[in-house]
PDB file of N, CA and C in Angstrom:
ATOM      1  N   UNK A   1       0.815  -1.193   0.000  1.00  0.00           N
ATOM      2  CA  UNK A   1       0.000   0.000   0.000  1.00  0.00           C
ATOM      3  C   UNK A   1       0.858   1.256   0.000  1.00  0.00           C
ATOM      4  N   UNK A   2       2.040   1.116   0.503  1.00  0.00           N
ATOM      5  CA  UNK A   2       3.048   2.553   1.289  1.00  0.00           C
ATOM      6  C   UNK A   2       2.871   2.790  -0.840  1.00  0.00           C
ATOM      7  N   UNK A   3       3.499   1.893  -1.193  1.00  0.00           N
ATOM      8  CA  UNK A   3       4.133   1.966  -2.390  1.00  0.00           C
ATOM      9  C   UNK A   3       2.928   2.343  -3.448  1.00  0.00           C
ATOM     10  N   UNK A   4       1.847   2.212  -3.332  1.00  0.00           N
ATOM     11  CA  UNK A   4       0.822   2.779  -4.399  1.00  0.00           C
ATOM     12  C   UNK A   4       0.799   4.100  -3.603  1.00  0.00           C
ATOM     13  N   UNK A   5       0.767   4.101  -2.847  1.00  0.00           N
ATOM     14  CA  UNK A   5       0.560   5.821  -1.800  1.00  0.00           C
ATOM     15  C   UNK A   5       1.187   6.888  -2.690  1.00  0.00           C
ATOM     16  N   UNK A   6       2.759   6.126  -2.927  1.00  0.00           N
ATOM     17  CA  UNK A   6       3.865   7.354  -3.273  1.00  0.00           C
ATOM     18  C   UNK A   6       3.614   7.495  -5.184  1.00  0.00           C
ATOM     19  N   UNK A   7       3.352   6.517  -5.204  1.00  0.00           N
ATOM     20  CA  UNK A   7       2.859   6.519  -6.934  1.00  0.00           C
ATOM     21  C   UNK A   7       1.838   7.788  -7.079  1.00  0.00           C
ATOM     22  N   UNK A   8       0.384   7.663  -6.337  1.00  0.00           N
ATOM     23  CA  UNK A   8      -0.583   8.412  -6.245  1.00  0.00           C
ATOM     24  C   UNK A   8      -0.245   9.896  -5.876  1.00  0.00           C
ATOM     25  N   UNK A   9       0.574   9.832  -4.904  1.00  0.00           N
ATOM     26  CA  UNK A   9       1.362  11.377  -4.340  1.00  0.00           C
ATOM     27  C   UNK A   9       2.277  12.210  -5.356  1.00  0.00           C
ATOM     28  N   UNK A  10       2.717  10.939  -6.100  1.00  0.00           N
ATOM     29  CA  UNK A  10       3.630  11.716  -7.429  1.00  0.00           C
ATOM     30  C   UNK A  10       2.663  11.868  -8.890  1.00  0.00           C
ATOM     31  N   UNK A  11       1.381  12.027  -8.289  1.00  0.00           N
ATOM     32  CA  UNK A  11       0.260  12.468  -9.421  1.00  0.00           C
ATOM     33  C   UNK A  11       0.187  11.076 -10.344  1.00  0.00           C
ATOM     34  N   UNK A  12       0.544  10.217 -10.553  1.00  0.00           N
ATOM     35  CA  UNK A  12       0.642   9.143 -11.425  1.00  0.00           C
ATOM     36  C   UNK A  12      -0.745   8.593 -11.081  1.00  0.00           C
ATOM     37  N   UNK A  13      -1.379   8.248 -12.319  1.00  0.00           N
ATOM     38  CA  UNK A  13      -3.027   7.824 -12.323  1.00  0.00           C
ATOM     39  C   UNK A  13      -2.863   5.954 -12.529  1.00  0.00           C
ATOM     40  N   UNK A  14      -3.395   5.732 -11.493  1.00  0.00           N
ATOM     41  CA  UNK A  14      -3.429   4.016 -11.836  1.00  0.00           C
ATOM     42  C   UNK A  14      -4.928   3.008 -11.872  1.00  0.00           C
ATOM     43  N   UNK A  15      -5.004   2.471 -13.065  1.00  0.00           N
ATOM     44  CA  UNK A  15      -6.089   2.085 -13.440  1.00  0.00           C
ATOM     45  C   UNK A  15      -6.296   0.677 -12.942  1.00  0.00           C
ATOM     46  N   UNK A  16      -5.465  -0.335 -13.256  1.00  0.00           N
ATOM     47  CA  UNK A  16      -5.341  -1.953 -12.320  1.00  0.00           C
ATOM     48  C   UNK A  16      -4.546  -1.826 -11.702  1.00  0.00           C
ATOM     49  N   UNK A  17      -4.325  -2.715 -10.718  1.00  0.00           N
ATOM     50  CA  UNK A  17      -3.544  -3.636 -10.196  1.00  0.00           C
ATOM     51  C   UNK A  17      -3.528  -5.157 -10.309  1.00  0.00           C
ATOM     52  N   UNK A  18      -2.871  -5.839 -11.178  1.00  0.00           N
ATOM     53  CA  UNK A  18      -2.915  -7.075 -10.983  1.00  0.00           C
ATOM     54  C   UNK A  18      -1.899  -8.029 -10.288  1.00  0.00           C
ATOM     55  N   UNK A  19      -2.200  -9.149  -9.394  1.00  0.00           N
ATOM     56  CA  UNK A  19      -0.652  -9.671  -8.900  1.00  0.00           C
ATOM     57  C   UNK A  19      -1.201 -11.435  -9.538  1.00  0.00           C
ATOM     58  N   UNK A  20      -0.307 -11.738  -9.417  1.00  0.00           N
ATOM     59  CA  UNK A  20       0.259 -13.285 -10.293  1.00  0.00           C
ATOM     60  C   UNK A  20       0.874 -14.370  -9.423  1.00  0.00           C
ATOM     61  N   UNK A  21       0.215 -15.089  -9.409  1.00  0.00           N
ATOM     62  CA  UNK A  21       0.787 -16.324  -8.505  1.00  0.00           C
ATOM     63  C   UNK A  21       1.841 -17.051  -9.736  1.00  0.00           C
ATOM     64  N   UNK A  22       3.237 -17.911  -8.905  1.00  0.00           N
ATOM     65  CA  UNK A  22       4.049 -17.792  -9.545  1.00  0.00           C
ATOM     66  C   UNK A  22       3.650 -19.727  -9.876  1.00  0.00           C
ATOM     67  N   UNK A  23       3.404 -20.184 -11.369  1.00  0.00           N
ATOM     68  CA  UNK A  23       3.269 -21.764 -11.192  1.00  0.00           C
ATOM     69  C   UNK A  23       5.307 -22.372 -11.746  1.00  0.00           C
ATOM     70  N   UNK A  24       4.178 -23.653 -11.251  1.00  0.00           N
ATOM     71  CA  UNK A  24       5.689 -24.782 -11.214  1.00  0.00           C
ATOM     72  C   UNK A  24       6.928 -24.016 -11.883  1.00  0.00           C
ATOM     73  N   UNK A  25       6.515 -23.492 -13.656  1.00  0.00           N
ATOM     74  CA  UNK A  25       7.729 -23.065 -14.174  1.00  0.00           C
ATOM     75  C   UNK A  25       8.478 -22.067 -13.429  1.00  0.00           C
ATOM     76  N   UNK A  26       8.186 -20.912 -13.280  1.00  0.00           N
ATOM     77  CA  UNK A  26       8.588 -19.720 -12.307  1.00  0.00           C
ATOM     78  C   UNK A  26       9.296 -20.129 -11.050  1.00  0.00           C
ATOM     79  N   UNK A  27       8.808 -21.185 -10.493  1.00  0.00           N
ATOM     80  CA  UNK A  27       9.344 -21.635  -9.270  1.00  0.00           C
ATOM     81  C   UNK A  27      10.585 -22.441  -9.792  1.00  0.00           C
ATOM     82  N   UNK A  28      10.684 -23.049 -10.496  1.00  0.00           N
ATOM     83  CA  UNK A  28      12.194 -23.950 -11.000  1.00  0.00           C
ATOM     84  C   UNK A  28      13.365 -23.158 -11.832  1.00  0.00           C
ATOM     85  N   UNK A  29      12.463 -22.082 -12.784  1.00  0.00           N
ATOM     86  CA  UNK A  29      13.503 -20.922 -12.762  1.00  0.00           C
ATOM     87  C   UNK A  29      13.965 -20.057 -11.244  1.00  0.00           C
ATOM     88  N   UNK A  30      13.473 -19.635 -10.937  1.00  0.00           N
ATOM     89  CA  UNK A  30      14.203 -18.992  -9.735  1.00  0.00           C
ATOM     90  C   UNK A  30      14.982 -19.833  -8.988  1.00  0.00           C
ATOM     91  N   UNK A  31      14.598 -21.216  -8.933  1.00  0.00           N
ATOM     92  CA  UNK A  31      15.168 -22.435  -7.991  1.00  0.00           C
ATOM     93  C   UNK A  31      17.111 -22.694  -8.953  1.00  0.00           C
ATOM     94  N   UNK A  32      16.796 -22.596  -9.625  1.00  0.00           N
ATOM     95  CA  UNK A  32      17.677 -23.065 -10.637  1.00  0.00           C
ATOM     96  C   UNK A  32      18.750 -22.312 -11.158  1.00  0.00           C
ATOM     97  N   UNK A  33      18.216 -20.637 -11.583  1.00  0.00           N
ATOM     98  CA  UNK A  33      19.010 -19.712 -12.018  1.00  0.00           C
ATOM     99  C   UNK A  33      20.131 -19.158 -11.327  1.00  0.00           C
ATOM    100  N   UNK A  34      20.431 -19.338 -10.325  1.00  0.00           N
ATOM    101  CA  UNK A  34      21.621 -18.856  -9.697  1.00  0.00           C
ATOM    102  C   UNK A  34      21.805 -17.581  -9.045  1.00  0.00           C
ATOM    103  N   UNK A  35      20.697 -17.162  -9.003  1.00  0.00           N
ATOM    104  CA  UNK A  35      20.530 -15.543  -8.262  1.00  0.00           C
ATOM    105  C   UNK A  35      19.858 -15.498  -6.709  1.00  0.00           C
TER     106      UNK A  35
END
């Protein structure tokens, strides 16, 4: 929320928000990639 706050405070207009659950693939890249 802090972080849409400062978006909104710096006049920036926001229409969605969407968030994404991460499946199997996403999880074995991050598992895997070395970071």
């Amino acid at each position: 929320d802090a972080i849409l706050d400062r978006v909104r405070g710096a006049g920036i207009t926001i229409r969605d928000v969407k968030t994404q659950d991460p499946d199997l693939e996403d999880v074995f890249l991050s598992l895997t990639s070395g970071r």
